[in-house]
C-alpha atoms as a PDB file:
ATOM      1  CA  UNK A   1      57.984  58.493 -22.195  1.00  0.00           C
ATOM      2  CA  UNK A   2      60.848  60.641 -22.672  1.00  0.00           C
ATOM      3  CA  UNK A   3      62.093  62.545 -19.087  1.00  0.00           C
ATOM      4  CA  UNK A   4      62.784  65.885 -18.666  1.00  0.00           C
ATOM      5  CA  UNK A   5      66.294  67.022 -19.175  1.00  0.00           C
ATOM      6  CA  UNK A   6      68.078  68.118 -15.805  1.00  0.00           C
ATOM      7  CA  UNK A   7      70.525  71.091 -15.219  1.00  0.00           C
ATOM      8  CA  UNK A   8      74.190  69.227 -15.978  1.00  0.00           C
ATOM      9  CA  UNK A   9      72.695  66.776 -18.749  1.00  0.00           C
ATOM     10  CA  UNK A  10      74.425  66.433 -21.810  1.00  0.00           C
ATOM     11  CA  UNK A  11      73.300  66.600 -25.359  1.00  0.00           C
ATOM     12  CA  UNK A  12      73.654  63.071 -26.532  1.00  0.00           C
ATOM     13  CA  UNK A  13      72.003  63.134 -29.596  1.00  0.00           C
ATOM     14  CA  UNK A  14      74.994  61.630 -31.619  1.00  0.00           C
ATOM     15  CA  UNK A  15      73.567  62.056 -35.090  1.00  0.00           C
ATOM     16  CA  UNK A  16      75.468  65.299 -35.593  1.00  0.00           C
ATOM     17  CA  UNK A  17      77.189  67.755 -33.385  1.00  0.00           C
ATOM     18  CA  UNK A  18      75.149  69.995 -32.123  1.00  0.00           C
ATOM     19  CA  UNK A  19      74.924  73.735 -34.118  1.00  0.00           C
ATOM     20  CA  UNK A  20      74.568  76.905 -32.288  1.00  0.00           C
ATOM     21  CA  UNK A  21      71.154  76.936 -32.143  1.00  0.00           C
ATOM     22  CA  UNK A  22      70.545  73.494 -30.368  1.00  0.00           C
ATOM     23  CA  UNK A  23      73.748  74.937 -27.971  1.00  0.00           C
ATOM     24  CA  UNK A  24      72.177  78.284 -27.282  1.00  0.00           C
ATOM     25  CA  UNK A  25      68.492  76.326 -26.456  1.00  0.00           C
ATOM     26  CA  UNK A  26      69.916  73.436 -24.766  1.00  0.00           C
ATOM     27  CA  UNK A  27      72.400  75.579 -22.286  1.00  0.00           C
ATOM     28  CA  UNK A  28      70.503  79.161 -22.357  1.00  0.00           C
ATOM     29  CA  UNK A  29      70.877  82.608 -22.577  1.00  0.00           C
ATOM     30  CA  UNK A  30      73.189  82.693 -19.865  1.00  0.00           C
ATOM     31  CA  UNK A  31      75.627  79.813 -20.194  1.00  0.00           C
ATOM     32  CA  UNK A  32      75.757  80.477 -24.337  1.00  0.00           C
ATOM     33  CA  UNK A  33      77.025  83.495 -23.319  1.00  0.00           C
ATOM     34  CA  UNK A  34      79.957  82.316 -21.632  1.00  0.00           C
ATOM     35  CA  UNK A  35      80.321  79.795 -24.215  1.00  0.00           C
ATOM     36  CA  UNK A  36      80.567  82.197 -26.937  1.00  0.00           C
ATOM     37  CA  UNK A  37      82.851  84.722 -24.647  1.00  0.00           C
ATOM     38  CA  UNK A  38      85.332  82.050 -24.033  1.00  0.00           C
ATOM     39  CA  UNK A  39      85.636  80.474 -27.735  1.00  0.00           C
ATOM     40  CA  UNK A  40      86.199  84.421 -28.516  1.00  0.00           C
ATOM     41  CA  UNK A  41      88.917  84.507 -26.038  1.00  0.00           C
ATOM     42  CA  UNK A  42      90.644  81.870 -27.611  1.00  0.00           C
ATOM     43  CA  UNK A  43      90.541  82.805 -31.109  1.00  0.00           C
ATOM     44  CA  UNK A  44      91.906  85.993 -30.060  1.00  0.00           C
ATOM     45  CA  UNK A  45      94.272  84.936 -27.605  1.00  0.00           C
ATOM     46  CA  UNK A  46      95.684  81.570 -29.974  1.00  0.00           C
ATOM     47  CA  UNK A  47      95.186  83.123 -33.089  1.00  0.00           C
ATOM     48  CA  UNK A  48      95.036  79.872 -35.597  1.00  0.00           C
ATOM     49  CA  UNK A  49      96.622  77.283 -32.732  1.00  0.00           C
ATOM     50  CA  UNK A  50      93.791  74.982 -32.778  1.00  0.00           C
ATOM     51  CA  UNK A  51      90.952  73.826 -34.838  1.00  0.00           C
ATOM     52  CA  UNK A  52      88.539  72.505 -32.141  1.00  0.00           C
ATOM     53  CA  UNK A  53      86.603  69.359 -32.776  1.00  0.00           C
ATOM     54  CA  UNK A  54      83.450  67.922 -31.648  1.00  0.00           C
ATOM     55  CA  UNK A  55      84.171  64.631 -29.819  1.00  0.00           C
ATOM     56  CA  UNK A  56      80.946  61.789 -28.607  1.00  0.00           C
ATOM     57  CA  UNK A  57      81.522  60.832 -25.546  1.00  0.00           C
ATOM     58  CA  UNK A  58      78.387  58.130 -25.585  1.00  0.00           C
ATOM     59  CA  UNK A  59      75.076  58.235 -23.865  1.00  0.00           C
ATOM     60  CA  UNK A  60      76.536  59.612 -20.808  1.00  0.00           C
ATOM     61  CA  UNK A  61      79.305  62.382 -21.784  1.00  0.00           C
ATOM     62  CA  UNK A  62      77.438  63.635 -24.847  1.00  0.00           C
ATOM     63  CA  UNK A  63      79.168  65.992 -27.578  1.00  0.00           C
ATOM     64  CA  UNK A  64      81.939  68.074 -26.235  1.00  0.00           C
ATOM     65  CA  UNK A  65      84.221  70.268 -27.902  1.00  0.00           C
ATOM     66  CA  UNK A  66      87.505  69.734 -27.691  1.00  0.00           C
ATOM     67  CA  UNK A  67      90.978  72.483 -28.264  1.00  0.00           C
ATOM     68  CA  UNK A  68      94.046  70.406 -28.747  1.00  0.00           C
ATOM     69  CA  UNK A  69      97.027  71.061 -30.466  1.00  0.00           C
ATOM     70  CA  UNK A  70      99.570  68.503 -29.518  1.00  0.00           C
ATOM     71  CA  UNK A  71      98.670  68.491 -25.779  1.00  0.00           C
ATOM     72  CA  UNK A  72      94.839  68.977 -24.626  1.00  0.00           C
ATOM     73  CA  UNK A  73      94.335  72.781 -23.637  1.00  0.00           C
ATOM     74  CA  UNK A  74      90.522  72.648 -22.386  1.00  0.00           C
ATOM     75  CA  UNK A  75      87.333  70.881 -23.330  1.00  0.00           C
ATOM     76  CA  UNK A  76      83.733  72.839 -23.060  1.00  0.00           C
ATOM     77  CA  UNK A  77      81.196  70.818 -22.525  1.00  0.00           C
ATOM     78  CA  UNK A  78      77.620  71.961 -23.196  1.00  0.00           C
ATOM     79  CA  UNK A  79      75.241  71.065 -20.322  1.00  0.00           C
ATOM     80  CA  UNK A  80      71.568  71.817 -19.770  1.00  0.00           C
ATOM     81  CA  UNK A  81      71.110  75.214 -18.639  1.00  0.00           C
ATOM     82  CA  UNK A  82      75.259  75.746 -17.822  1.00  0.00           C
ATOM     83  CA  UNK A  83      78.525  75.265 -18.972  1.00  0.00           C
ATOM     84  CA  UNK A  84      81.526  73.126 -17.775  1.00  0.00           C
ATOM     85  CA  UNK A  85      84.977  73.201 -18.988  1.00  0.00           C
ATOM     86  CA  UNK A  86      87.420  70.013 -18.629  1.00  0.00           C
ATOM     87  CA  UNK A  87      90.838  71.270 -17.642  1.00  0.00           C
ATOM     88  CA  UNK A  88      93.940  68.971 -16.951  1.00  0.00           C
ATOM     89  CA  UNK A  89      96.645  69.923 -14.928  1.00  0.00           C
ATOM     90  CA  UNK A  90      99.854  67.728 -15.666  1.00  0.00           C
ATOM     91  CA  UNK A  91     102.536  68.213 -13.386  1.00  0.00           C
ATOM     92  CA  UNK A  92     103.904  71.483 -14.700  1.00  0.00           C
ATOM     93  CA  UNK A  93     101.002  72.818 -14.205  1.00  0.00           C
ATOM     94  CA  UNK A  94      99.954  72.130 -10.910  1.00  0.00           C
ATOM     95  CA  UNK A  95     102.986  73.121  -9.658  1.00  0.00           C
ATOM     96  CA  UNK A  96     101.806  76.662 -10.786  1.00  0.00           C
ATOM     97  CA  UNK A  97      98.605  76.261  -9.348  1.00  0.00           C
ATOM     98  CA  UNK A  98     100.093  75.530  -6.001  1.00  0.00           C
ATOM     99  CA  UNK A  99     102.187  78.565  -6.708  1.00  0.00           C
ATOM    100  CA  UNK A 100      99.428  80.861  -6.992  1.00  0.00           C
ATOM    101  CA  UNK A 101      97.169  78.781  -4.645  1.00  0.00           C
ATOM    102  CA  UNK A 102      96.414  81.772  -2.494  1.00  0.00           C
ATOM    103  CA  UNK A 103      95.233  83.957  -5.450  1.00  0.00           C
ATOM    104  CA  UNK A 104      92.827  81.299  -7.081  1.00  0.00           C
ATOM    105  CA  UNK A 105      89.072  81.091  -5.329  1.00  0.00           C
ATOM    106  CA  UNK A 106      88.014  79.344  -2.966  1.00  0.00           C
ATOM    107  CA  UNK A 107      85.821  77.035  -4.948  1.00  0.00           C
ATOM    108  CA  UNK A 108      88.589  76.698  -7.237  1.00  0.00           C
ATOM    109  CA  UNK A 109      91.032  75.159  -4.731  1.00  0.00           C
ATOM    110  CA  UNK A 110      88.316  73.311  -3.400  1.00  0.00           C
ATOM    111  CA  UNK A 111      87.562  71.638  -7.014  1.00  0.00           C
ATOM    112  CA  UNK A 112      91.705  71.399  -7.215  1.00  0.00           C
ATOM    113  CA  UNK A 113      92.190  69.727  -3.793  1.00  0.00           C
ATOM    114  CA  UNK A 114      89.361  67.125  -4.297  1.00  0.00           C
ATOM    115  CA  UNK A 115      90.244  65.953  -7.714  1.00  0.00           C
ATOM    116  CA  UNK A 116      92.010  62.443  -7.609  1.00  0.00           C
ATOM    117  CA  UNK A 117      95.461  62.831  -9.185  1.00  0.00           C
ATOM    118  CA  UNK A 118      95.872  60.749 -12.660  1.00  0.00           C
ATOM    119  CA  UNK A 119      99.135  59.562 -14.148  1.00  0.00           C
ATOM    120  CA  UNK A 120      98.471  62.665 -16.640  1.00  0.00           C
ATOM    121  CA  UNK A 121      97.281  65.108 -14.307  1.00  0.00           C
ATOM    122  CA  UNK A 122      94.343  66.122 -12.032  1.00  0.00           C
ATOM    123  CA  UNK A 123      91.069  66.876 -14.591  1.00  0.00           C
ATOM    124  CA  UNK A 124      89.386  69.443 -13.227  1.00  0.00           C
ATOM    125  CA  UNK A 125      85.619  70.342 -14.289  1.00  0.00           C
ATOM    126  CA  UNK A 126      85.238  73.889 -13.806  1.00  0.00           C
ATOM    127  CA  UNK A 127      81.433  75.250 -14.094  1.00  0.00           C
ATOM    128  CA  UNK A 128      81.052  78.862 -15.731  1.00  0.00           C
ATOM    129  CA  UNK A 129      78.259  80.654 -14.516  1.00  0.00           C
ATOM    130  CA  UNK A 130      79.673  83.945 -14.469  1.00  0.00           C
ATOM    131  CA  UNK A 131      82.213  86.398 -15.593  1.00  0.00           C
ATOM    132  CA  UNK A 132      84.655  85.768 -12.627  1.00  0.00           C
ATOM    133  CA  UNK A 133      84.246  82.049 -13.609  1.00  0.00           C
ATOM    134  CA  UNK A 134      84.864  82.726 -17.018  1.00  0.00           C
ATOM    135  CA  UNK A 135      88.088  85.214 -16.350  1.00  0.00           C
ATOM    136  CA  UNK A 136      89.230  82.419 -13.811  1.00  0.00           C
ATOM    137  CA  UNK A 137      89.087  79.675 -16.098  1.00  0.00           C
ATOM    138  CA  UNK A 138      90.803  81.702 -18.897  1.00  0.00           C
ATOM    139  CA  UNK A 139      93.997  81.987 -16.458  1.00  0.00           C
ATOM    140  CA  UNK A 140      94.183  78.640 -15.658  1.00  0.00           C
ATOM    141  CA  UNK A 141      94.325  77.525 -18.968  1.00  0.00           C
ATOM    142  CA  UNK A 142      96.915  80.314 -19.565  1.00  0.00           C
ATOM    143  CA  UNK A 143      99.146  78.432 -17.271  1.00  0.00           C
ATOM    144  CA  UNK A 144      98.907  75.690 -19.714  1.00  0.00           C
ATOM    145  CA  UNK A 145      99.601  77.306 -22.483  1.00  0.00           C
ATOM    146  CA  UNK A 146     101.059  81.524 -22.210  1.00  0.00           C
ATOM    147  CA  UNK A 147      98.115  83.176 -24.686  1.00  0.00           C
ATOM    148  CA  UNK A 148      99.889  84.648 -28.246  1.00  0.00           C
ATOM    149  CA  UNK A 149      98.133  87.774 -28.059  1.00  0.00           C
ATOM    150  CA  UNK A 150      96.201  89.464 -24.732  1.00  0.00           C
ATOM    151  CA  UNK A 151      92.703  88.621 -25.930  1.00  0.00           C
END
């Protein structure tokens, strides 16, 4: 008997990457929304930087989609009914963050301060359920990279 999926479960189906119509059922209305806004954001803000690609992760990660050029700049990862973004701050970067630690939210620094801190960085896994998310997460990876154009 196959279970129910649960709100953070990944699509794991690794036949194929998942199109936009397994995405849009899979997260909903809601989070395909923010998935959509922020792939817009970065096709108008890296114009032709990065070709994303659709990495398997296994049974337990799923598909993800991945925006790299030389260094990683953010991974979206397509969960049931939301949307999480893998971010990792090297050391340049969180040296910004802690810079600007005062204008970040609260949830933010919260996620920041609790993530264990990797030879390559802290990975943060930032959930987007809402506009502010969304415009957050779209600064912090700005730090990582300045944006070409103001998308």
């Amino acid at each position: 008997m196959k279970q129910s999926p649960e709100i953070g479960d990944r699509i794991t189906d690794k036949s194929a990457p998942p199109d936009e119509r397994t995405l849009r059922n899979w997260m909903g209305a809601e989070a395909f929304k923010h998935w959509a806004g922020l792939q817009d954001w970065i096709d108008a803000s890296y114009p032709g930087v990065f070709a994303p690609d659709w990495l398997y992760g296994g049974k337990k990660r799923g598909w993800s989609l991945r925006y790299k050029k030389t260094k990683a700049f953010c991974t979206l990862l397509p969960e049931y009914r939301m949307l999480s973004v893998l971010v990792v701050l090297g050391r340049a970067e969180r040296e910004k963050f802690d810079e600007r630690r005062y204008s970040w939210s609260p949830k933010l620094v919260k996620l920041y301060d609790e993530a264990h801190p990797y030879p390559d960085g802290k990975w943060l896994t930032v959930a987007v359920s809402s506009a502010d998310d969304r415009h957050e997460l779209t600064e912090l990876v700005s730090m990582k990279r300045p944006p070409l154009t103001r998308g």
